[in-house]
Protein backbone atom coordinates (compact mmCIF):
# COMPACT_ATOMS: atom_id res chain seq x y z
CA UNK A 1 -59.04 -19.57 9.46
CA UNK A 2 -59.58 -23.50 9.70
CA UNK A 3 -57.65 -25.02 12.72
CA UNK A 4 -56.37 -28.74 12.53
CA UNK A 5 -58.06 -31.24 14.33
CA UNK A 6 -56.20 -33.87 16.83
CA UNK A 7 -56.36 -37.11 15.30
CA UNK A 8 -58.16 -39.98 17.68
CA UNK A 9 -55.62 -42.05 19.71
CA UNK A 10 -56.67 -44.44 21.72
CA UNK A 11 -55.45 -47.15 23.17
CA UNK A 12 -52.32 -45.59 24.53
CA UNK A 13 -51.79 -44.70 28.07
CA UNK A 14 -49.24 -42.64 28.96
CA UNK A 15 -47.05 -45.96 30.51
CA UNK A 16 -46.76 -46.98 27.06
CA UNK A 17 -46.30 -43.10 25.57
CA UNK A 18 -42.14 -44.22 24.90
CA UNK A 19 -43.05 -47.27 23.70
CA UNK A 20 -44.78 -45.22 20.60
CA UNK A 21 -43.71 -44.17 17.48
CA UNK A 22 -42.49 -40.96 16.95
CA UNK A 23 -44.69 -39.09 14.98
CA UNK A 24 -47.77 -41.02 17.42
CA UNK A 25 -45.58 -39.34 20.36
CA UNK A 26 -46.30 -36.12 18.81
CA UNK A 27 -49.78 -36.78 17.65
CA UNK A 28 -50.59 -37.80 21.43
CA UNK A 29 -49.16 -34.98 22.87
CA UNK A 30 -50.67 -32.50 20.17
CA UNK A 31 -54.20 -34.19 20.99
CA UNK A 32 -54.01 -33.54 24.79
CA UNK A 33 -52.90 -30.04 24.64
CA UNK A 34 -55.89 -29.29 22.06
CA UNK A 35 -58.91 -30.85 23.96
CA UNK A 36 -57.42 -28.30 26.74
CA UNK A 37 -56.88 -25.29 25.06
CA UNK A 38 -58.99 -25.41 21.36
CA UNK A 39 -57.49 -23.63 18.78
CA UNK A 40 -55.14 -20.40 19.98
CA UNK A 41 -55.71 -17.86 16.83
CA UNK A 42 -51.55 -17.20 17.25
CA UNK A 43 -50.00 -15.01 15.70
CA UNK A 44 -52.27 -11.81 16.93
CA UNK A 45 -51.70 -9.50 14.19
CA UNK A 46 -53.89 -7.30 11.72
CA UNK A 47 -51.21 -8.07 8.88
CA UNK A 48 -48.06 -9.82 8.30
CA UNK A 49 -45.63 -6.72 8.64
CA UNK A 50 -47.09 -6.67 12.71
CA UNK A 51 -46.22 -10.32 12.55
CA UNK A 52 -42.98 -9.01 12.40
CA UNK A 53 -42.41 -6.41 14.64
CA UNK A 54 -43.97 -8.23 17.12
CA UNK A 55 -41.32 -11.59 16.57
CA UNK A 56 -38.53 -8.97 16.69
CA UNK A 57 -40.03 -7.39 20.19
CA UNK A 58 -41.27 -10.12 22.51
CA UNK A 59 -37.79 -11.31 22.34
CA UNK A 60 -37.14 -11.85 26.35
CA UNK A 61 -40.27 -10.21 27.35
CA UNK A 62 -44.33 -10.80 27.94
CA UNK A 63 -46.68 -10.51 24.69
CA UNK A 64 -48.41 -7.72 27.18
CA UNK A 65 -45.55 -6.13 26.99
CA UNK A 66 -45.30 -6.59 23.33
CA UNK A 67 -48.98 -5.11 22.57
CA UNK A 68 -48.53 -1.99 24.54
CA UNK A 69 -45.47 -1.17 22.02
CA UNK A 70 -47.39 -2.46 18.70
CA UNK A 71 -50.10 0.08 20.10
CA UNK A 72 -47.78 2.58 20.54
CA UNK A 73 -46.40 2.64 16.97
CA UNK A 74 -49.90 1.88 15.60
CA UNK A 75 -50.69 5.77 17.52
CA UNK A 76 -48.08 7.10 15.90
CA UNK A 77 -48.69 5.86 12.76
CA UNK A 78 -45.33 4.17 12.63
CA UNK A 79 -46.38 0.55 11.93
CA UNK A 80 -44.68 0.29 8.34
CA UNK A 81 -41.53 0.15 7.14
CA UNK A 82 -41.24 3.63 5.49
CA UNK A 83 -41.88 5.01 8.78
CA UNK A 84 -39.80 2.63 11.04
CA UNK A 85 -37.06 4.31 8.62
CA UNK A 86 -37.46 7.35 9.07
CA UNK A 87 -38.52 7.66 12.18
CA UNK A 88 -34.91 8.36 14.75
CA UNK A 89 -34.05 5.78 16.58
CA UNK A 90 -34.01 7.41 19.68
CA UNK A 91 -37.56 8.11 19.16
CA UNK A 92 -38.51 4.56 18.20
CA UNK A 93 -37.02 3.32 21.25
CA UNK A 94 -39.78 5.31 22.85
CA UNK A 95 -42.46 3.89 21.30
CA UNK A 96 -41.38 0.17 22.37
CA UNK A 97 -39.73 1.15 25.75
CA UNK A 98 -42.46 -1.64 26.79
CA UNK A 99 -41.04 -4.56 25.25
CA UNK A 100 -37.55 -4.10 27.00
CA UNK A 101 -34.11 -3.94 25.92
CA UNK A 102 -35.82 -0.90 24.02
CA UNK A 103 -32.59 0.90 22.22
CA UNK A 104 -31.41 -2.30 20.98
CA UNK A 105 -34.59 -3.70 19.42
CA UNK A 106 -35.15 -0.44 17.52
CA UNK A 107 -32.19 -1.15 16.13
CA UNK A 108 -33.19 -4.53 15.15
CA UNK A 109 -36.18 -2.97 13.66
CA UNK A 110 -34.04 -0.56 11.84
CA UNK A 111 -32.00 -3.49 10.55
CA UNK A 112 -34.89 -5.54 9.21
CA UNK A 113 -36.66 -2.62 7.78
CA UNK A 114 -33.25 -1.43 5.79
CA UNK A 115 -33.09 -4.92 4.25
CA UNK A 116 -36.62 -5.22 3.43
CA UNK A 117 -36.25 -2.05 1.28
CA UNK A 118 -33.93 -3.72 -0.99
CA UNK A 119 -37.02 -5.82 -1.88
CA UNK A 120 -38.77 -2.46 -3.03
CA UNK A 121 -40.51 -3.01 1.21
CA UNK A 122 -42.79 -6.16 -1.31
CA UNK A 123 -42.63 -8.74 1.53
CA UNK A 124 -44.20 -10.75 -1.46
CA UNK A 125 -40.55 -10.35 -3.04
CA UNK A 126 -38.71 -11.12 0.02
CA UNK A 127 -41.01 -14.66 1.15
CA UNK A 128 -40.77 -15.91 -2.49
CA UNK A 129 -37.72 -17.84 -2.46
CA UNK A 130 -37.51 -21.19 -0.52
CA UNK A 131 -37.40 -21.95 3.43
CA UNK A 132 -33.92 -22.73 3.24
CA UNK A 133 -32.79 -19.54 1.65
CA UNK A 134 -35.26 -17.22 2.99
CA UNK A 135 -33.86 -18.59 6.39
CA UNK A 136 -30.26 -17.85 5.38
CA UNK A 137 -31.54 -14.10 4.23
CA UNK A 138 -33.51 -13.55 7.33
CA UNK A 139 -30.63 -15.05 9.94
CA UNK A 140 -28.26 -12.76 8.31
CA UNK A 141 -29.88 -9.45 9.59
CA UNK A 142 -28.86 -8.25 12.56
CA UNK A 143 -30.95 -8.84 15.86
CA UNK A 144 -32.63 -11.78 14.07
CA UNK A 145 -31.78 -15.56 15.10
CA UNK A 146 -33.69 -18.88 14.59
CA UNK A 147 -36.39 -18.73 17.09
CA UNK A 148 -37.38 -15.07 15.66
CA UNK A 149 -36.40 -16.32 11.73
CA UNK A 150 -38.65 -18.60 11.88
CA UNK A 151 -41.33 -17.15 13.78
CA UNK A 152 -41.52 -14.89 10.32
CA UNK A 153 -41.46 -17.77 8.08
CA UNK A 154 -44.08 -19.82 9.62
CA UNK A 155 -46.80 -17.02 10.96
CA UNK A 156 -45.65 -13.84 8.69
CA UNK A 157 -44.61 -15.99 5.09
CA UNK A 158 -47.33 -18.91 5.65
CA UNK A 159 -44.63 -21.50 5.22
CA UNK A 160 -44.06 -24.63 6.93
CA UNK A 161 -41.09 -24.59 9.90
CA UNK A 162 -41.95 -26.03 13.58
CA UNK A 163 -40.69 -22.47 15.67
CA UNK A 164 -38.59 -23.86 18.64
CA UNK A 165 -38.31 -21.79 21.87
CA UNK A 166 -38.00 -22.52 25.45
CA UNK A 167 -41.65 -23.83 25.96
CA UNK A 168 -41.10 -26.48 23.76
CA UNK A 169 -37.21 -27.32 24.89
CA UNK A 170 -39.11 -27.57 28.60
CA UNK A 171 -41.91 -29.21 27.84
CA UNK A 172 -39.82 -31.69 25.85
CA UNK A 173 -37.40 -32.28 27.96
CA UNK A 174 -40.16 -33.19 31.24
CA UNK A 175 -41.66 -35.81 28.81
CA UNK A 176 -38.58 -37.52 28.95
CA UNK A 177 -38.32 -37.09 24.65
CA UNK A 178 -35.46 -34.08 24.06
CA UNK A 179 -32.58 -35.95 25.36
CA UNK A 180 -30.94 -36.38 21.89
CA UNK A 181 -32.69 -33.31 20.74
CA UNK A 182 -31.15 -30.87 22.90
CA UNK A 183 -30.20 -27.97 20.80
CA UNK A 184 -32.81 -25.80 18.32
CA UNK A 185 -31.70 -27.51 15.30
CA UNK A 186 -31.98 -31.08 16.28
CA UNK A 187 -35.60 -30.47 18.25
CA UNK A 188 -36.92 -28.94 15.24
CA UNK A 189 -35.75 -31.82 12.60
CA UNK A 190 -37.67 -33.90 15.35
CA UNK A 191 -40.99 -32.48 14.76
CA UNK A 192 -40.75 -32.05 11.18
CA UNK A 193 -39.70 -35.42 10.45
CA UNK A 194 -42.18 -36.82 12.31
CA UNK A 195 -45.34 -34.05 11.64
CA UNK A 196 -46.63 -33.47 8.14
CA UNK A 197 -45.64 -30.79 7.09
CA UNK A 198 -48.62 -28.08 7.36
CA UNK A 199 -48.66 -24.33 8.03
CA UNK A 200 -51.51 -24.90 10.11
CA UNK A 201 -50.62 -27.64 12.09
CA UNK A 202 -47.02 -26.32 13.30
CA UNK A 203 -49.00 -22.68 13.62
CA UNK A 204 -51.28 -24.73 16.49
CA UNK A 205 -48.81 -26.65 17.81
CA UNK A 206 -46.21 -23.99 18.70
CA UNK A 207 -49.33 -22.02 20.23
CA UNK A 208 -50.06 -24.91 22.32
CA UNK A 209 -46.63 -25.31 23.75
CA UNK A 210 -46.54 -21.52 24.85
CA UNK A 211 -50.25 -21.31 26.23
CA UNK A 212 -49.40 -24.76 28.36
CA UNK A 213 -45.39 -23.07 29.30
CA UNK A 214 -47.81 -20.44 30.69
CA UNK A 215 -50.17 -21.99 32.52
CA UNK A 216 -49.40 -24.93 34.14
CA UNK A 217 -45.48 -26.22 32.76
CA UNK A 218 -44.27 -23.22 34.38
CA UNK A 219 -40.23 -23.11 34.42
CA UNK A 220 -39.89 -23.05 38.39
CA UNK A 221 -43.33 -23.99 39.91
CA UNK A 222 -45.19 -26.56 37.24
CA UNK A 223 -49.05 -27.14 38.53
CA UNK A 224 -48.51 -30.94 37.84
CA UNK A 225 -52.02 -31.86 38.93
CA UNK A 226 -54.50 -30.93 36.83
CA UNK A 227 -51.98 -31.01 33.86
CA UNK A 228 -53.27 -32.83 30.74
CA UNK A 229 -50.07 -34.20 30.34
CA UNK A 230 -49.29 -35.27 33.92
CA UNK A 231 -50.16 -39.17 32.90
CA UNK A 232 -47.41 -39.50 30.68
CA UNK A 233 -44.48 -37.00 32.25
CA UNK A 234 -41.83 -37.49 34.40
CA UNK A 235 -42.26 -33.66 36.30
CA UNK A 236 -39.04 -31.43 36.77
């Protein structure tokens, strides 16, 4: 898989990062967090139905936590959706006691798997219509809301939607550029008006965000020095 490359910016220290245009605001802050990090390979999946499974389980958990279930179903040869049907649910709630909140994402599973079998379980059939409506489709299912639709759309479907989640809300929000972007909706119009609008560039980006929420804009002890942002943010 090819990996965007930062554009070159320079010329702009981070006194004069507000001062930018929007979509050089972006580019900026994309650039740092790759010369730090490289490419992420995100999602970690063998295939896009694990793409899946694994949006609906690391809700409000660790990715560890998240593999140890995957690995689970992969041993017991439940990793599709004819067997996430049939399986019990009691059973499945087993297999991903890991990712927490166990009973009630197996039946989240459950509910995505029933509605994917009215598209023959082709996830071909259910990506082909548009973002828009595939959005509507997937936000309908129960369990599923817009962090976790579009988690699916942009790393299981290929298609282009910037995934918002708290990373992004907190590292927005220190750079001083969220204030009228506070809810999901309005943060994500804010990238994609001012990104092009490419799979692999929102793919990086959103990995960026979550590998630097991890390890250094932590949510209640940031390591500000040493940050590759920490010229142009305002801290906590």
């Amino acid at each position: 898989m090819l990996f965007p490359k930062p554009n070159t910016l320079i010329g702009f220290p981070g006194s004069i990062l507000h001062n930018m245009p929007a979509s050089a605001q972006l580019n900026y802050i994309y650039q740092r967090l790759f010369d730090r990090y490289g490419p992420q390979h995100w999602w970690p999946a063998d295939e896009p139905f694990e793409v899946i499974v694994g949006a609906i389980l690391t809700q409000s958990t660790a990715w560890v936590n998240v593999e140890k279930a995957i690995l689970n179903l992969k041993e017991a040869g439940a990793l599709d959706a004819a067997s996430l049907r049939q399986i019990p649910v009691n059973e499945l709630a087993g297999l991903i006691r890991s990712s927490g909140y166990y009973n009630v994402k197996a039946r989240k599973l459950k509910a995505f798997v029933e509605r994917l079998g009215n598209y023959g379980d082709s996830l071909g059939k259910m990506f082909a219509p548009d973002i828009p409506q595939l959005r509507s489709e997937l936000l309908s299912i129960y369990g599923i809301g817009q962090e976790t639709a579009d988690s699916i759309i942009l790393y299981a479907a290929g298609k282009p939607i910037f995934v918002i989640d708290a990373y992004t809300h907190r590292i927005m929000a220190r750079l001083g550029l969220n204030s009228d972007y506070g809810n999901y909706a309005a943060l994500q119009a804010f990238f994609m008006k001012n990104l092009s609008s490419d799979v692999k560039l929102f793919n990086e980006y959103h990995a960026l965000f979550v590998r630097h929420g991890k390890e250094a804009c932590r949510k209640s002890s940031p390591l500000c020095s040493g940050c590759c942002l920490s010229g142009i943010c305002g801290g906590s």
